[in-house]
N, C-alpha and C. Protein backbone atom coordinates (compact mmCIF):
# COMPACT_ATOMS: atom_id res chain seq x y z
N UNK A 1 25.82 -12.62 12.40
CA UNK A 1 26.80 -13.09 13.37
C UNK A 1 26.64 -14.60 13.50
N UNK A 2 27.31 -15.35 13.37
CA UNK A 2 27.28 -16.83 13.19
C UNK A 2 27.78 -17.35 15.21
N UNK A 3 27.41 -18.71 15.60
CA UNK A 3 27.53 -19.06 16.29
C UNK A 3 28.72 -18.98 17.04
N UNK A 4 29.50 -18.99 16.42
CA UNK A 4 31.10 -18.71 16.83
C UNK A 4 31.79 -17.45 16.73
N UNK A 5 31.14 -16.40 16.08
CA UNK A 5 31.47 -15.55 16.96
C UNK A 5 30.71 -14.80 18.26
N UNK A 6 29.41 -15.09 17.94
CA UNK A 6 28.67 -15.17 19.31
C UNK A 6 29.62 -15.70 20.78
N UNK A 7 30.00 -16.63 20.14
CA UNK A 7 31.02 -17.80 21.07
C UNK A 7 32.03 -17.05 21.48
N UNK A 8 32.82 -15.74 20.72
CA UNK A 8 34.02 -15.36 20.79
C UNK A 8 33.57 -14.09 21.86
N UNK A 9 32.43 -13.48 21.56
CA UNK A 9 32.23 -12.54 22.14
C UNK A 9 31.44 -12.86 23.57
N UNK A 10 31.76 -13.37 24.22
CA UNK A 10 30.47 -13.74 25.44
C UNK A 10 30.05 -12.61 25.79
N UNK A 11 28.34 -12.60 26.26
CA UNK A 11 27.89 -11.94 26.69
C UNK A 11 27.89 -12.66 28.49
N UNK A 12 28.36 -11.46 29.33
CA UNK A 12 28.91 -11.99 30.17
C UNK A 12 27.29 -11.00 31.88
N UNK A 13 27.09 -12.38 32.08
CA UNK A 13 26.18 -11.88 33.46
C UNK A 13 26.69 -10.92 34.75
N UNK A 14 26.10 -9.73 34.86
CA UNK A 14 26.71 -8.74 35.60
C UNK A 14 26.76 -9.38 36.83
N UNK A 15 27.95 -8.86 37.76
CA UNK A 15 28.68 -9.27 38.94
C UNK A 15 27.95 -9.43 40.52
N UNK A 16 27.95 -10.74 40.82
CA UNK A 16 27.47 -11.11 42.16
C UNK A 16 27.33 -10.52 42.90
N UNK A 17 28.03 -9.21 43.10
CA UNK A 17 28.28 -8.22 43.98
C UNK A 17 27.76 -6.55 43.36
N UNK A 18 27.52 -5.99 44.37
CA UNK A 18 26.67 -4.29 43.85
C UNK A 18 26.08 -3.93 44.59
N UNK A 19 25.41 -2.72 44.27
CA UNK A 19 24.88 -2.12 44.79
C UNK A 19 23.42 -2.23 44.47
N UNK A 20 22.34 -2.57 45.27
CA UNK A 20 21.06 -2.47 44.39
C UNK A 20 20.63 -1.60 43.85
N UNK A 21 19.74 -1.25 42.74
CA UNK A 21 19.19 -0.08 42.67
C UNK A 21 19.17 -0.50 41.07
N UNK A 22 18.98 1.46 40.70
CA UNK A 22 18.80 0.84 39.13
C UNK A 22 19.72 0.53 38.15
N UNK A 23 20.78 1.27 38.35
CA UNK A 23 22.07 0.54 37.71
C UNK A 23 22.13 -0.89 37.64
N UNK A 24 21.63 -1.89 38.63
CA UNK A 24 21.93 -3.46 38.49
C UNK A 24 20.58 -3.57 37.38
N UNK A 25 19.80 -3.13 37.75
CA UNK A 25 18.38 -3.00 36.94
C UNK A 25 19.01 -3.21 35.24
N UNK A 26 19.01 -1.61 35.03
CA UNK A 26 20.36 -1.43 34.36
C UNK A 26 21.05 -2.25 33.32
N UNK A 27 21.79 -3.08 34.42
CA UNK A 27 22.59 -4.12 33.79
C UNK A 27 22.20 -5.33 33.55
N UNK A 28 21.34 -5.81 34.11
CA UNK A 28 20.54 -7.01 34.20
C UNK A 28 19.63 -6.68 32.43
N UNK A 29 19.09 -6.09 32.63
CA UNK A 29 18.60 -5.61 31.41
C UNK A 29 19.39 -5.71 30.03
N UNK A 30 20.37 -5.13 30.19
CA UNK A 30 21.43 -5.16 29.01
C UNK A 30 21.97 -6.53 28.76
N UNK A 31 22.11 -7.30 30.06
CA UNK A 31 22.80 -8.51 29.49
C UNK A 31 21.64 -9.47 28.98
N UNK A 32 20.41 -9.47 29.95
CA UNK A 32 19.50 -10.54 29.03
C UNK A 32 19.32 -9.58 27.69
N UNK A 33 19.25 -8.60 26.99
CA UNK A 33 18.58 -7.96 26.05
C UNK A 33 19.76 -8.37 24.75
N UNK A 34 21.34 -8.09 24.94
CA UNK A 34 21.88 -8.82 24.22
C UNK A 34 21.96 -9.88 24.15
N UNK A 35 22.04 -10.88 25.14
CA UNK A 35 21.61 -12.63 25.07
C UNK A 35 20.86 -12.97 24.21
N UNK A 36 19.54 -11.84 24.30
CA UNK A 36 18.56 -12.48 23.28
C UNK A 36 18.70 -12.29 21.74
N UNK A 37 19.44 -11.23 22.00
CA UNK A 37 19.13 -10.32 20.38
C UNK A 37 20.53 -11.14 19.70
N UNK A 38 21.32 -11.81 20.63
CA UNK A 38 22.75 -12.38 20.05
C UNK A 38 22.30 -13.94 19.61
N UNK A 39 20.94 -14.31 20.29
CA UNK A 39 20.76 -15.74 20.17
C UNK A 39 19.84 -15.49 18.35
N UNK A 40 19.34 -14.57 18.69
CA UNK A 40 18.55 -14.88 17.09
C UNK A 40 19.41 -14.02 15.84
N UNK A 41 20.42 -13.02 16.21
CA UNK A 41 21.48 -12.61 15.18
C UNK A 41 22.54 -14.08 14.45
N UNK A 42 22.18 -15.14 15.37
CA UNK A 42 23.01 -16.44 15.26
C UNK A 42 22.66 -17.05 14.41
N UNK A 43 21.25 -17.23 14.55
CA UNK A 43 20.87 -17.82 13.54
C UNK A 43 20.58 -17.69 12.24
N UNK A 44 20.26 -18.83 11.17
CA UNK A 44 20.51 -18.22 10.23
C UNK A 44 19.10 -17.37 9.49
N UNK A 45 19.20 -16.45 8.89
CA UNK A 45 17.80 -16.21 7.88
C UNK A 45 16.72 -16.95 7.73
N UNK A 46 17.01 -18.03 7.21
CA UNK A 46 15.82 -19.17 7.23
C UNK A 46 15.25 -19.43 8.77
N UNK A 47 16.07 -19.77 9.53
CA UNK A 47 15.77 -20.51 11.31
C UNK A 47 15.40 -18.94 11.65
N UNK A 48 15.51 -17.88 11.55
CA UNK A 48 14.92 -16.56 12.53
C UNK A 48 13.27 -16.17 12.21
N UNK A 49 12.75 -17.48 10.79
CA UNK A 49 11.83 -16.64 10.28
C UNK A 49 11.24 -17.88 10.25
N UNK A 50 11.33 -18.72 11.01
CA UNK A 50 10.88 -20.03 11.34
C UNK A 50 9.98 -20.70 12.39
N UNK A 51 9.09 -20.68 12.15
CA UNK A 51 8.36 -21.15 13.46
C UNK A 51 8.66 -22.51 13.90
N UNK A 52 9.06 -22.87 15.18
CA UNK A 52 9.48 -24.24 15.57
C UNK A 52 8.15 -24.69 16.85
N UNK A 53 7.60 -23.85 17.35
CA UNK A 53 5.99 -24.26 18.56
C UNK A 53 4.95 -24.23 18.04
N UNK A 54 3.92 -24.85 18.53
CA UNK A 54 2.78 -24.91 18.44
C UNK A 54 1.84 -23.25 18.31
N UNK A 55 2.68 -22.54 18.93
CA UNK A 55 2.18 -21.17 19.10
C UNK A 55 2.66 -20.26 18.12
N UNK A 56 3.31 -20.52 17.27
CA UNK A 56 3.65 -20.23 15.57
C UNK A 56 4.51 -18.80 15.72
N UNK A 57 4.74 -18.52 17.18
CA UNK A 57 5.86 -17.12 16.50
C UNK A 57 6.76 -17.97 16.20
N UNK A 58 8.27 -17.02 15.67
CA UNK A 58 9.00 -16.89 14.82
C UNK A 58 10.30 -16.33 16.04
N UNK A 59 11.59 -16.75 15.71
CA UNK A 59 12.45 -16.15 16.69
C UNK A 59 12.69 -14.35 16.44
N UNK A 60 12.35 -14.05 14.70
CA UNK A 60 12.20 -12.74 14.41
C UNK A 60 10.65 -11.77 15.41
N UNK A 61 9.80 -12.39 15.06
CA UNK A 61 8.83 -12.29 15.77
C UNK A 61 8.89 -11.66 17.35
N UNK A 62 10.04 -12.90 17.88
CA UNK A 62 10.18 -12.57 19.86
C UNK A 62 11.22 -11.48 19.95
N UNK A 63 12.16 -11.02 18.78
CA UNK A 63 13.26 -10.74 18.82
C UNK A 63 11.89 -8.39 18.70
N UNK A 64 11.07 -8.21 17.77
CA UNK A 64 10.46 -7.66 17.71
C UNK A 64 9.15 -7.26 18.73
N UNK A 65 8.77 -8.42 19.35
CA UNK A 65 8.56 -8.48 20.86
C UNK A 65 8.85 -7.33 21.82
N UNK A 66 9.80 -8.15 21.81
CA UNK A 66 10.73 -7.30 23.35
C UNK A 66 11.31 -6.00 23.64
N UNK A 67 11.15 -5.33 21.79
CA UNK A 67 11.29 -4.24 21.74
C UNK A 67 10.18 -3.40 22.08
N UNK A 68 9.06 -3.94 21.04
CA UNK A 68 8.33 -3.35 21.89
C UNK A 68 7.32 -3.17 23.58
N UNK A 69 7.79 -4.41 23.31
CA UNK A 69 7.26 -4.66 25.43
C UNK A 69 8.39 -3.40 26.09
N UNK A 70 9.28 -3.70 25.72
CA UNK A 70 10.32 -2.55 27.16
C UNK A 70 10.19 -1.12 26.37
N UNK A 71 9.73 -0.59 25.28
CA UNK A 71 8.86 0.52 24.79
C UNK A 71 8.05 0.60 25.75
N UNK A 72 6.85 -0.26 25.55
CA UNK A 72 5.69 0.07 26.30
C UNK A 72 5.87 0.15 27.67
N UNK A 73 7.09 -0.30 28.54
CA UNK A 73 6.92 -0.57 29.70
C UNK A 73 7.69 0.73 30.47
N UNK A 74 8.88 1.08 29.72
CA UNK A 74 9.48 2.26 30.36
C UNK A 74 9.58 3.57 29.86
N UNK A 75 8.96 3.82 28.80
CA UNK A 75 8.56 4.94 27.73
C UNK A 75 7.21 5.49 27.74
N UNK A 76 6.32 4.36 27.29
CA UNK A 76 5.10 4.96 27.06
C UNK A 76 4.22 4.68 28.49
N UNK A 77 4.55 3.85 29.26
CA UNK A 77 4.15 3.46 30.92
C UNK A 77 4.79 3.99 31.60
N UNK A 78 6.40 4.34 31.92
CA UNK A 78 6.95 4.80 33.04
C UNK A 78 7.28 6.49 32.78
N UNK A 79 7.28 6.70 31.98
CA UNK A 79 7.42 8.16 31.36
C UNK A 79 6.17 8.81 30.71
N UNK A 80 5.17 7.77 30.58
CA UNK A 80 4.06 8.37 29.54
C UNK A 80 4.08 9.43 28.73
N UNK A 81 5.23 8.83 28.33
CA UNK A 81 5.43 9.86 26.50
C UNK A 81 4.51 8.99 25.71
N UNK A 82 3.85 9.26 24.59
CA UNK A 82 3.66 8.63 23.25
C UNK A 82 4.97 7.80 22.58
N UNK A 83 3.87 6.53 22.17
CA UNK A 83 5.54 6.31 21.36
C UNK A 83 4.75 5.50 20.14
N UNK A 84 5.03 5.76 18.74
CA UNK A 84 4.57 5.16 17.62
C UNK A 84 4.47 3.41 17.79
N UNK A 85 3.11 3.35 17.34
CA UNK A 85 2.64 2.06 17.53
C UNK A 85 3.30 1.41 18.37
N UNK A 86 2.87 1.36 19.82
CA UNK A 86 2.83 0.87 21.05
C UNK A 86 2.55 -1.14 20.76
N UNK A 87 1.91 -1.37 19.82
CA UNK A 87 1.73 -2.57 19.68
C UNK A 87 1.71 -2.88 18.34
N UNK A 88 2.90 -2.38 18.15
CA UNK A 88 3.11 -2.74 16.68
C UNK A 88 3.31 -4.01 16.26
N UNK A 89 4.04 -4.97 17.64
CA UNK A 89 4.35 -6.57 17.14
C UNK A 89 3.23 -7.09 17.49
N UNK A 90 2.03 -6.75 17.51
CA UNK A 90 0.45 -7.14 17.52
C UNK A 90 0.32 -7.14 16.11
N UNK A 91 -0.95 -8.36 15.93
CA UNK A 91 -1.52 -7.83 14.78
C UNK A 91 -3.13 -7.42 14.97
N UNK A 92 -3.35 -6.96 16.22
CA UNK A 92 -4.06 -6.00 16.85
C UNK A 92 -4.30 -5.15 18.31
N UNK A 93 -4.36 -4.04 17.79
CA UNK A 93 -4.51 -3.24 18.98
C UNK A 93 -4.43 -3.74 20.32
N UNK A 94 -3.50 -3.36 22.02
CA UNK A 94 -4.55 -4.38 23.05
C UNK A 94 -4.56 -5.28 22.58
N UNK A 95 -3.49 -6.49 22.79
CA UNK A 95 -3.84 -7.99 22.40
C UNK A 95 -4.53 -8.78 23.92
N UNK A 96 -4.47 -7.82 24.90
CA UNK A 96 -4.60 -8.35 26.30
C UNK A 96 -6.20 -8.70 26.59
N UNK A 97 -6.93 -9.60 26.75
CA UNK A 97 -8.49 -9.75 27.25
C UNK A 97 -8.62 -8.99 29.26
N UNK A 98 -7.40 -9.07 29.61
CA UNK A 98 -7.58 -8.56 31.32
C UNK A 98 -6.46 -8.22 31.67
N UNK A 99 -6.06 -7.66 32.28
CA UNK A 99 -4.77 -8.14 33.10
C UNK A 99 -4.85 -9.01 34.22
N UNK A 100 -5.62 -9.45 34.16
CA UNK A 100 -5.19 -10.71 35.41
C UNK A 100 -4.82 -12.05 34.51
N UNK A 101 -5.57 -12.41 33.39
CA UNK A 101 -5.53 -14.35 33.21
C UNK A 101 -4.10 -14.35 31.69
N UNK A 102 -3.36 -12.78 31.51
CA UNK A 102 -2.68 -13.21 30.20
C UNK A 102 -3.31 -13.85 29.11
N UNK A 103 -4.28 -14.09 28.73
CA UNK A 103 -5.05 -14.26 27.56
C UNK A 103 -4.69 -13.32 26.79
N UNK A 104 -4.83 -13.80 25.27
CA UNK A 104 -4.98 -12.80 24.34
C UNK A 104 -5.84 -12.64 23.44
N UNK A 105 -6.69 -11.82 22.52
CA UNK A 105 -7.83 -11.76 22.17
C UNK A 105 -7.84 -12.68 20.66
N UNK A 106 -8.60 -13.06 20.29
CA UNK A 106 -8.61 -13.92 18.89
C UNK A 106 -8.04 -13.31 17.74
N UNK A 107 -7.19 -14.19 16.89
CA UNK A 107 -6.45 -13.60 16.23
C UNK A 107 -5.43 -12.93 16.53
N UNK A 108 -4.95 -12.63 18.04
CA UNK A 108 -3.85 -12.18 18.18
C UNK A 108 -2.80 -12.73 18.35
N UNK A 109 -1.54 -12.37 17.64
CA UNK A 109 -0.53 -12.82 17.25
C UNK A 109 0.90 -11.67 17.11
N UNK A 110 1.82 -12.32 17.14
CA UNK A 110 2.95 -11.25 16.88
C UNK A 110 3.43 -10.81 15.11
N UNK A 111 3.93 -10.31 15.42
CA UNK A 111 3.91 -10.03 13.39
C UNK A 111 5.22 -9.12 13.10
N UNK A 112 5.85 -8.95 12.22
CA UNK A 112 7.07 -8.29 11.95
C UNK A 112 6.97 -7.67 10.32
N UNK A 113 6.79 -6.39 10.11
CA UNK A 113 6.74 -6.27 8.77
C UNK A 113 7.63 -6.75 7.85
N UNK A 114 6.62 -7.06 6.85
CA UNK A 114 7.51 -7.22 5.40
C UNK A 114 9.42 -6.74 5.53
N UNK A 115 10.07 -7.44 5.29
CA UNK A 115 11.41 -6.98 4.71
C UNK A 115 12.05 -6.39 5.75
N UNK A 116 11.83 -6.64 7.15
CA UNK A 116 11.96 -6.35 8.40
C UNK A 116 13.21 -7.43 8.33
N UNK A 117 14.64 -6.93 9.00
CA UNK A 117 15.88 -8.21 9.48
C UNK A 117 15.84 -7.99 10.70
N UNK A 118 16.63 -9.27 11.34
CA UNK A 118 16.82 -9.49 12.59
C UNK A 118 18.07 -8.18 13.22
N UNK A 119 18.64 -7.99 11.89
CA UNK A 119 19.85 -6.94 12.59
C UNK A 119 19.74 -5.11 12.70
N UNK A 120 18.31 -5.39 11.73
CA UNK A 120 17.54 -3.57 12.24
C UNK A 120 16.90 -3.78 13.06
N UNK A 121 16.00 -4.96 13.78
CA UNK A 121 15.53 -5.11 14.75
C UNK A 121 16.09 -5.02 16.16
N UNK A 122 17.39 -5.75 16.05
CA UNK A 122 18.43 -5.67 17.11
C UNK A 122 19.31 -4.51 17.36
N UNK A 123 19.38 -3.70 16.44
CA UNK A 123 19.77 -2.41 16.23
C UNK A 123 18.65 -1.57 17.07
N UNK A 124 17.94 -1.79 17.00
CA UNK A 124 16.01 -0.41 17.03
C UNK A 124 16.46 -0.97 19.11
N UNK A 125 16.74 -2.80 18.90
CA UNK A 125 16.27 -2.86 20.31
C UNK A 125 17.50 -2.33 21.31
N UNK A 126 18.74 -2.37 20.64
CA UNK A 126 20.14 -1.82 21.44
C UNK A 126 19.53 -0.25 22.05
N UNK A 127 19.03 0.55 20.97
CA UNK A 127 18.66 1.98 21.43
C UNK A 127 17.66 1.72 21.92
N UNK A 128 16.52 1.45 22.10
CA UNK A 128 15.69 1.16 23.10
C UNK A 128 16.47 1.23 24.51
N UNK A 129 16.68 0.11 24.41
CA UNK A 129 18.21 -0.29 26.04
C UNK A 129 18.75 0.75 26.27
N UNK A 130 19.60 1.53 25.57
CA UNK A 130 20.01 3.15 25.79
C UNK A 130 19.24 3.84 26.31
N UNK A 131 17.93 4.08 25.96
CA UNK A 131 16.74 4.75 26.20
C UNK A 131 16.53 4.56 27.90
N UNK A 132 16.30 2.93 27.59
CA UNK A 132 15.98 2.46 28.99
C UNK A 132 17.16 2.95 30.38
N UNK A 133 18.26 2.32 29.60
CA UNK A 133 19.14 3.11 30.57
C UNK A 133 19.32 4.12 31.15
N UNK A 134 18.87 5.35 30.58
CA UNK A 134 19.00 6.45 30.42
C UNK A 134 17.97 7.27 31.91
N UNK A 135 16.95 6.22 31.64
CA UNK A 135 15.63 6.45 32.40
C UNK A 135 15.52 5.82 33.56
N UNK A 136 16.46 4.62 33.83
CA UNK A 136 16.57 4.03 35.04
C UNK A 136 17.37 5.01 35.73
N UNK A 137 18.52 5.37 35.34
CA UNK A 137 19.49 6.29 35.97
C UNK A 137 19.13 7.76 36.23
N UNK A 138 18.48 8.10 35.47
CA UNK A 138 17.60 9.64 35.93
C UNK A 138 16.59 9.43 37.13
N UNK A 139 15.90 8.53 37.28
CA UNK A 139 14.87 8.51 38.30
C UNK A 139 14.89 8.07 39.49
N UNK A 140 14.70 8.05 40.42
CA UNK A 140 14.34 6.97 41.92
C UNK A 140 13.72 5.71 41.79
N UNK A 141 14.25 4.88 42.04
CA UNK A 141 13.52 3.34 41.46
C UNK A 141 12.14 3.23 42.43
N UNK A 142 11.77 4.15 43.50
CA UNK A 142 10.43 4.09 44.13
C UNK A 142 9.64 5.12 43.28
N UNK A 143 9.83 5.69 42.21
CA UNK A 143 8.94 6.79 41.80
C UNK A 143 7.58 5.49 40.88
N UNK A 144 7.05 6.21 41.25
CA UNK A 144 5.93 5.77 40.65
C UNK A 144 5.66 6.12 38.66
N UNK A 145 5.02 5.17 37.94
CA UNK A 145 4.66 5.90 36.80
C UNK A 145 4.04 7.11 36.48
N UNK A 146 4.06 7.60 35.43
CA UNK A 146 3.41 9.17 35.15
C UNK A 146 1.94 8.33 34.69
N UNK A 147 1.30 9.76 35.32
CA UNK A 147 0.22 9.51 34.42
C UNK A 147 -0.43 10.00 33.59
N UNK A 148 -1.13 9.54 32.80
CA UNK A 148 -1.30 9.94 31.26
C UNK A 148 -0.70 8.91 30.62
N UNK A 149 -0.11 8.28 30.63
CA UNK A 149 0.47 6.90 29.87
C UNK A 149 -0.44 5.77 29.83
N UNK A 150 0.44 4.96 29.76
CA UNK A 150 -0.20 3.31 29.22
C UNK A 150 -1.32 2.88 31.19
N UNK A 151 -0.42 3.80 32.04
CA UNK A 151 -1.27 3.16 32.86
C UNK A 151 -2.44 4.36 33.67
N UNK A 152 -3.54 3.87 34.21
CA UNK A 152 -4.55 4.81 35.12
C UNK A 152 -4.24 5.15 36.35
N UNK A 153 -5.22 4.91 37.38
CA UNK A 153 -5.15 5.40 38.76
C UNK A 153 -4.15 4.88 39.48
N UNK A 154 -3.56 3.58 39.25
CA UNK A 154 -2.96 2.86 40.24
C UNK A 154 -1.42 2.59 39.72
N UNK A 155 -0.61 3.49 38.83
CA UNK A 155 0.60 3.19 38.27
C UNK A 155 1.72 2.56 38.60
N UNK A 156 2.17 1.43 38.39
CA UNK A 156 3.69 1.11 39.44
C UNK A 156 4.59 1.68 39.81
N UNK A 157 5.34 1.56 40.64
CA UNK A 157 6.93 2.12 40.46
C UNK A 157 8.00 1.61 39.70
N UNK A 158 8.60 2.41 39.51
CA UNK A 158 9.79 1.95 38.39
C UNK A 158 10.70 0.42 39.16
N UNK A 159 10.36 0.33 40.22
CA UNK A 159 11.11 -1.01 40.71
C UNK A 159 10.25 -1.73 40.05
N UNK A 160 8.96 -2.09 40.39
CA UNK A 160 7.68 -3.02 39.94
C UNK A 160 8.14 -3.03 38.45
N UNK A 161 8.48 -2.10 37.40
CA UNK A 161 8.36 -2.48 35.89
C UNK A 161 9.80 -2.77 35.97
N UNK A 162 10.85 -2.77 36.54
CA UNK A 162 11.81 -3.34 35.89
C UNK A 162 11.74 -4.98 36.73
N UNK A 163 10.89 -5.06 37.43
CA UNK A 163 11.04 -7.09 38.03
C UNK A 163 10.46 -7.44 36.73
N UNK A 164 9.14 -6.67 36.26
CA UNK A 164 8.02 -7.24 35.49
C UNK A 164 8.73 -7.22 33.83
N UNK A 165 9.64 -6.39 33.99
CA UNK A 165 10.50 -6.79 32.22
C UNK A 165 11.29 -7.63 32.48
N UNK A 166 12.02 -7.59 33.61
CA UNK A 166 13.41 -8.20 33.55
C UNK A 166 12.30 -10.13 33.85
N UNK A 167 11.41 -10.03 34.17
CA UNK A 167 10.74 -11.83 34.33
C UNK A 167 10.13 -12.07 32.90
N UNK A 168 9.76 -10.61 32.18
CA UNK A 168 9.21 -11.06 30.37
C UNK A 168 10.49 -11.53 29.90
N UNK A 169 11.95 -10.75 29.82
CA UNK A 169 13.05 -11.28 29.02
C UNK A 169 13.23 -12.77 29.75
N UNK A 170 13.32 -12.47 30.45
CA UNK A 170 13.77 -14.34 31.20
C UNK A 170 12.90 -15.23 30.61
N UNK A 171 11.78 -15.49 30.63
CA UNK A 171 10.81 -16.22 30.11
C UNK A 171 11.22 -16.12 28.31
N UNK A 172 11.32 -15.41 27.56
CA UNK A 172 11.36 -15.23 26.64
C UNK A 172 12.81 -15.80 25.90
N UNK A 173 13.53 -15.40 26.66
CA UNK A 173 15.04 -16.32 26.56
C UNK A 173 14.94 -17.87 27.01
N UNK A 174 13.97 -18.03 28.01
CA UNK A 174 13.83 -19.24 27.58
C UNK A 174 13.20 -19.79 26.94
N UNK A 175 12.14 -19.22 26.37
CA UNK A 175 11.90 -19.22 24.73
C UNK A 175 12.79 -19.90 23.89
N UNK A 176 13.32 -18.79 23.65
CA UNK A 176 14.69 -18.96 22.81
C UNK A 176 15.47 -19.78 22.89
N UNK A 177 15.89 -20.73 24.14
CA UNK A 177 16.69 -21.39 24.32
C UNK A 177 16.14 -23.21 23.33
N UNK A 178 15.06 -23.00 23.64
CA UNK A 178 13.97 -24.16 23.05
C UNK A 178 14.15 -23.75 21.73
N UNK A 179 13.99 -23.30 21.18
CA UNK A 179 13.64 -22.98 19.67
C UNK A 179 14.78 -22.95 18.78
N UNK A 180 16.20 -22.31 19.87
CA UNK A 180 17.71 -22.44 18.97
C UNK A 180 17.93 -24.28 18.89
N UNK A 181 17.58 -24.86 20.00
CA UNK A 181 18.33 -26.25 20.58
C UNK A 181 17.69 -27.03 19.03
N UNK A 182 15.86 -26.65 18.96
CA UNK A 182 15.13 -27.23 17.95
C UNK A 182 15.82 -26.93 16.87
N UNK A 183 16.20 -25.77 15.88
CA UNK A 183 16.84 -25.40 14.89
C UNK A 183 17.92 -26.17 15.14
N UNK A 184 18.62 -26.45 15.70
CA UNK A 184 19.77 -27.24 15.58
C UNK A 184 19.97 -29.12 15.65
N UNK A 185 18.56 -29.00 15.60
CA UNK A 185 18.38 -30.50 15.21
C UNK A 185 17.73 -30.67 13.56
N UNK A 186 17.49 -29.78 13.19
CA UNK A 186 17.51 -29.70 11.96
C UNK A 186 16.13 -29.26 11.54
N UNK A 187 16.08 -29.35 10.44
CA UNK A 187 14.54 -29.18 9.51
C UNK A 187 13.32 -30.11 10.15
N UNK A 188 11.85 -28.94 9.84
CA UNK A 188 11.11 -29.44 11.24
C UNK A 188 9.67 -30.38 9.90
N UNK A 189 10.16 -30.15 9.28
CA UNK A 189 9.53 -31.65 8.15
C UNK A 189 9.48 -33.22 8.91
């Protein structure tokens, strides 16, 4: 998808007005999740597989991310189902040293297999979002996580994981926003 039709299609921020609950959840979700997945479908092959920070991911990289963060966060944490390689955009197990300081352990990094595109990625992450949807709207946004999942004694409620995804995509889009502006100043030689 090239810049202009990105351009043609706006992805448009859900309405000032609503009802709270998880439907805005919901929607909030869907619009940053295509924002993001529309900002690196934009770019081209070369710029998605490009590192432009000091911190060496790749916009393919964040775009593989986020799929699996809202996996882990409303699947294998809020539902505690299993879900195949939980940290697959690791290139190890638990990249976390605590949960309090966000550190990550040495050598950890994001990673995207071999021969992996941005548009099966964005594809895997649309159904994800379905998924997610699916699970906001079945539940009570005060229910707490299951347990047996990603989390122990003290599990959140499904309100708590959708602030705590919906502040990873924000951060992460603005990621993205840095890294498209850089690609568009050209070659980083």
């Amino acid at each position: 998808m090239s810049e202009e039709q990105r351009a043609a299609e706006p992805i448009v921020e859900p309405p000032a007005t609503g009802e709270y609950g998880a439907r805005r959840f919901a929607d909030y979700l869907d619009w940053l999740r295509a924002d993001l997945a529309g900002a690196v479908l934009a770019l081209s092959p070369e710029e998605q597989s490009t590192s432009r920070l000091a911190s060496g991911w790749t916009p393919l990289e964040l775009l593989s991310h986020v799929l699996h963060m809202e996996q882990r966060w409303f699947v294998w944490g809020f539902l505690g189902e299993r879900i195949g390689q939980p940290w697959g955009d690791w290139t190890v197990e638990e990249p976390w040293t605590s949960d309090v300081d966000g550190d990550t352990r040495p050598g950890a990094r994001w990673q995207v297999p071999e021969g992996t595109s941005a548009e099966q990625l964005a594809e895997r992450l649309a159904a994800t979002g379905r998924r997610t949807r699916e699970i906001l709207l079945a539940h009570p946004i005060h229910t707490p996580a299951a347990p047996g999942g990603r989390f122990g004694d003290d599990p959140p409620t499904l309100e708590w994981i959708c602030f705590h995804v919906l502040a990873e995509y924000a951060r992460h889009a603005g990621h993205l926003d840095v890294v498209v502006e850089l690609a568009a100043e050209g070659p980083t030689d």
